[in-house]
C-alpha atoms as a PDB file:
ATOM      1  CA  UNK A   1       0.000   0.000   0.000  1.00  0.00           C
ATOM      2  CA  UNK A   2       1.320   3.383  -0.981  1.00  0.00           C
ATOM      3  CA  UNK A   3       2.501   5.024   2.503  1.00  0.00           C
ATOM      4  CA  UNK A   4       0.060   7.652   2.787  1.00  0.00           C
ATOM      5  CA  UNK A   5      -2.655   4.703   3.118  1.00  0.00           C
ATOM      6  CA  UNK A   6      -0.241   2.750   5.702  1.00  0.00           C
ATOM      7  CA  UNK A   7       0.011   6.076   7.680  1.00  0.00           C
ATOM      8  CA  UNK A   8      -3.609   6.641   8.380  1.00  0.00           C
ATOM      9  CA  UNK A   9      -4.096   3.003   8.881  1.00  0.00           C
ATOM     10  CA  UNK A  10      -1.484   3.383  11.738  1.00  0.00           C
ATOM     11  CA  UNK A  11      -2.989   6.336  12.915  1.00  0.00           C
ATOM     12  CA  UNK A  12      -6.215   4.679  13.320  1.00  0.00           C
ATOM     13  CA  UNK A  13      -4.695   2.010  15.463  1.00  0.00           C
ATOM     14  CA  UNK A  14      -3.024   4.246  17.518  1.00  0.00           C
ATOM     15  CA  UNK A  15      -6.029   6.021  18.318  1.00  0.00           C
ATOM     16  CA  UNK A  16      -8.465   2.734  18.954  1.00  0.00           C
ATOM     17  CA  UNK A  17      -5.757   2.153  21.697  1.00  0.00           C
ATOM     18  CA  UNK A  18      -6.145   5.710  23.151  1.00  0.00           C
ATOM     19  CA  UNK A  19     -10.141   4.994  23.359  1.00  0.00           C
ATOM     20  CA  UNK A  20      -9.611   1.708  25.238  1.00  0.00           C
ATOM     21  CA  UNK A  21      -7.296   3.567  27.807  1.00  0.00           C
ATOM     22  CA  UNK A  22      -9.986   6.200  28.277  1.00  0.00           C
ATOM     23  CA  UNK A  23     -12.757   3.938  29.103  1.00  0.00           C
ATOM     24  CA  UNK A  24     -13.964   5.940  32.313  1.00  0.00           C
ATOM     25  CA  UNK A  25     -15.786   9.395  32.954  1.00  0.00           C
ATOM     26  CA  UNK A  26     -13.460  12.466  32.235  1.00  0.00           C
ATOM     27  CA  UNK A  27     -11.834  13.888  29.250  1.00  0.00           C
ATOM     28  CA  UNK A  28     -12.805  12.574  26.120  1.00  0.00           C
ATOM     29  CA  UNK A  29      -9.605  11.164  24.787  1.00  0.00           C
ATOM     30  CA  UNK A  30      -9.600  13.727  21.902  1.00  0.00           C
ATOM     31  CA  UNK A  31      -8.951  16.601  24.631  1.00  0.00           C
ATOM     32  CA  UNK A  32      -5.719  13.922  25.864  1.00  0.00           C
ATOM     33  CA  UNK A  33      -2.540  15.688  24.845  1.00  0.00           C
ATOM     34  CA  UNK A  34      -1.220  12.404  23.515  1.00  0.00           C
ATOM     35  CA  UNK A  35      -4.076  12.592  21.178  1.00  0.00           C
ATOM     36  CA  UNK A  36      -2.968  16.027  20.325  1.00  0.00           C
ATOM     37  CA  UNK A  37       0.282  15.268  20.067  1.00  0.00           C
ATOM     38  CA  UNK A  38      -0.437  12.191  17.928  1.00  0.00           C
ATOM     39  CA  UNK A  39      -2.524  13.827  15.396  1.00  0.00           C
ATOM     40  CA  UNK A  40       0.247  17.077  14.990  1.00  0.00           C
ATOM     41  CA  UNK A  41       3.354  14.933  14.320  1.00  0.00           C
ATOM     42  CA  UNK A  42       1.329  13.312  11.604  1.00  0.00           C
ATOM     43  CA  UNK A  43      -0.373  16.700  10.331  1.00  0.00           C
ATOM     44  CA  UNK A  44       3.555  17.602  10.498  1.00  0.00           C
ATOM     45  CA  UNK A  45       4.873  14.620   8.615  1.00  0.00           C
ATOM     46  CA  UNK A  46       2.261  14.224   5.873  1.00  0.00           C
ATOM     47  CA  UNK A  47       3.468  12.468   2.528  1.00  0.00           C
ATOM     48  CA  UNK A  48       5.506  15.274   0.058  1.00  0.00           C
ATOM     49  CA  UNK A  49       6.052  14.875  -3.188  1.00  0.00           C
ATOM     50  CA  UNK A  50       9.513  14.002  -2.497  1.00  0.00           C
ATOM     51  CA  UNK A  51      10.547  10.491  -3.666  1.00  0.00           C
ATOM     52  CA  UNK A  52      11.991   9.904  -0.173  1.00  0.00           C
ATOM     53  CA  UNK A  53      11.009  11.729   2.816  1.00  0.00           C
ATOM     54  CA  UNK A  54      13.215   9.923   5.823  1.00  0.00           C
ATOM     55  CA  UNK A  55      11.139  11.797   8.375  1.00  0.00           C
ATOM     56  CA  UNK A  56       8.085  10.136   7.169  1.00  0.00           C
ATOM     57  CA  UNK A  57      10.176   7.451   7.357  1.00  0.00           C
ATOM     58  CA  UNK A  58      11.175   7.936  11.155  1.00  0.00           C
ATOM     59  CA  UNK A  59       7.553   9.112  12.106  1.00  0.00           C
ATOM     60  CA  UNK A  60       6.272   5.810  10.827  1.00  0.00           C
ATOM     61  CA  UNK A  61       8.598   3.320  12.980  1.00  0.00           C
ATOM     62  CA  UNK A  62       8.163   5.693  15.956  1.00  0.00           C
ATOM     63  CA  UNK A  63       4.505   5.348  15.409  1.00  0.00           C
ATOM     64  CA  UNK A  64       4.236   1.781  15.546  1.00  0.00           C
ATOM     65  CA  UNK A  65       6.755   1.052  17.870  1.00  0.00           C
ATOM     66  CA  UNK A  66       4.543   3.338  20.557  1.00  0.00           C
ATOM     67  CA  UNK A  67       1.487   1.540  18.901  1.00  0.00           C
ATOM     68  CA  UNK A  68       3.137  -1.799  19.921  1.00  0.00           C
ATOM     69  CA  UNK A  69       4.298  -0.604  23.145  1.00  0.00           C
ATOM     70  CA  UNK A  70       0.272   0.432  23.758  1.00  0.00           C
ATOM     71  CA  UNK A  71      -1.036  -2.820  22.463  1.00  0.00           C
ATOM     72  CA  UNK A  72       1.694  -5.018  24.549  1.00  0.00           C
ATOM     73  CA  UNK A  73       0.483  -2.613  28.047  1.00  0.00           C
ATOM     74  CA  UNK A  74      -3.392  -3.639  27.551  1.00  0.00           C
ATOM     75  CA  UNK A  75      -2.052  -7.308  27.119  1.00  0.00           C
ATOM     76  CA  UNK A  76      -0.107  -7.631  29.889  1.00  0.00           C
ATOM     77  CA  UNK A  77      -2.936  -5.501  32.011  1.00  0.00           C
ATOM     78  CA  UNK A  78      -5.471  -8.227  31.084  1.00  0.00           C
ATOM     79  CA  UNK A  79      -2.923 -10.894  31.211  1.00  0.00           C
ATOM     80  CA  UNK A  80      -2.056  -9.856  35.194  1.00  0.00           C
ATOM     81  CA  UNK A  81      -5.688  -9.203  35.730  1.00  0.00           C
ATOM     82  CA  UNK A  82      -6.594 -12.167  34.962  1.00  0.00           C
ATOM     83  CA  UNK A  83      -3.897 -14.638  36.579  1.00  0.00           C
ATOM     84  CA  UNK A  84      -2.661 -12.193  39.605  1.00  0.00           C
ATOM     85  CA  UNK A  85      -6.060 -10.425  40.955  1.00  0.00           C
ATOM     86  CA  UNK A  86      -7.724 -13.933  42.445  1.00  0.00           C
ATOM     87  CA  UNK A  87      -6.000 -13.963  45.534  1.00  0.00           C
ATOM     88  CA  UNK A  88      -5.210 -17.632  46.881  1.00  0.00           C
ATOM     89  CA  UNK A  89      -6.396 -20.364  44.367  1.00  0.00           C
ATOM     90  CA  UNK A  90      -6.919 -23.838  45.211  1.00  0.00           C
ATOM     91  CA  UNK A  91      -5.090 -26.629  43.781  1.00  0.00           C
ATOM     92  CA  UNK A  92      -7.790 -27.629  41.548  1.00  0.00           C
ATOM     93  CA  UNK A  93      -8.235 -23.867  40.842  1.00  0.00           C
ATOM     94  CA  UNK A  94      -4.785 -23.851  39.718  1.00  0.00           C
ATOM     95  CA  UNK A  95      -4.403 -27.012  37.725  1.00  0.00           C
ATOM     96  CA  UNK A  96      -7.907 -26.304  35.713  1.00  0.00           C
ATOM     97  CA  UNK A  97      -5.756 -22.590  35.065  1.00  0.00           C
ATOM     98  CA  UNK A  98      -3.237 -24.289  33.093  1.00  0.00           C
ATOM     99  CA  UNK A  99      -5.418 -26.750  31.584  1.00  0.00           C
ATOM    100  CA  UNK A 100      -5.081 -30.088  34.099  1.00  0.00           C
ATOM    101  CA  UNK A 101      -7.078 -32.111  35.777  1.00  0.00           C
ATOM    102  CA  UNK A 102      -6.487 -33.605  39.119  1.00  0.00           C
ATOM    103  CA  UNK A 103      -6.891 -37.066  39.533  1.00  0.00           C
ATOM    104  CA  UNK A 104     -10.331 -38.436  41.014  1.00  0.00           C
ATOM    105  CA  UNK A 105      -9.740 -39.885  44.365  1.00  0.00           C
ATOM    106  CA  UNK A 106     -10.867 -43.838  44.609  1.00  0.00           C
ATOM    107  CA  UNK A 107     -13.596 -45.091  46.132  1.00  0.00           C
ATOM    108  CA  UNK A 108     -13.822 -47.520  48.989  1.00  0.00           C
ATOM    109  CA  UNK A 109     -12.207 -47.659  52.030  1.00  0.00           C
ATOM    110  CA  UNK A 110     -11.160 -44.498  54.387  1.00  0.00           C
ATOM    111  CA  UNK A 111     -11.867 -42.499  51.336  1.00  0.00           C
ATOM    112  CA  UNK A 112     -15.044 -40.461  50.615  1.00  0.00           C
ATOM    113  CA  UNK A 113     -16.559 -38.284  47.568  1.00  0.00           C
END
């Protein structure tokens, strides 16, 4: 895709991620200043006619290394949220987290269901 069309595509990304960090009361996350400071380096940076621009260039890889660097911090949020907010787990709690089963416990004699 030509880079003007990779650009905005980026930019989009970029500011999905803002929205899903703003989920609460407040601002909206247009009136963030990383949302204004997002949309003025690529105002600043547009395509030129020039065959190559290197700070398109750099604004691009800057770009989507912060847009991986927001994507991998709402990961690992869920990720921790997920494994680290229960508290103390059982055993079974734990093995069925990890995909196990314990073993069933026999019947009979001194041992009960």
């Amino acid at each position: 895709p030509p880079p003007a069309v990779m650009a905005v595509r980026l930019l989009r990304e970029l500011l999905r991620e803002l929205r899903i960090l703003r989920p609460g009361p407040g601002p909206r996350y247009r009136e963030t200043a990383a949302y204004q400071l997002l949309a003025a380096q690529f105002r600043r940076h547009r395509v030129t006619s020039e065959k190559l621009c290197r700070a398109q260039h750099e604004l691009y890889h800057q770009a989507s290394t912060y847009l991986c660097l927001l994507q991998s911090v709402r990961q690992h949020l869920a990720l921790h949220q997920e494994y680290h907010s229960k508290g103390e787990r059982s055993t079974r709690d734990v093995a069925q987290l990890v995909g196990l089963k314990l073993p069933q416990q026999p019947g009979g004699k001194g041992w009960e269901k």
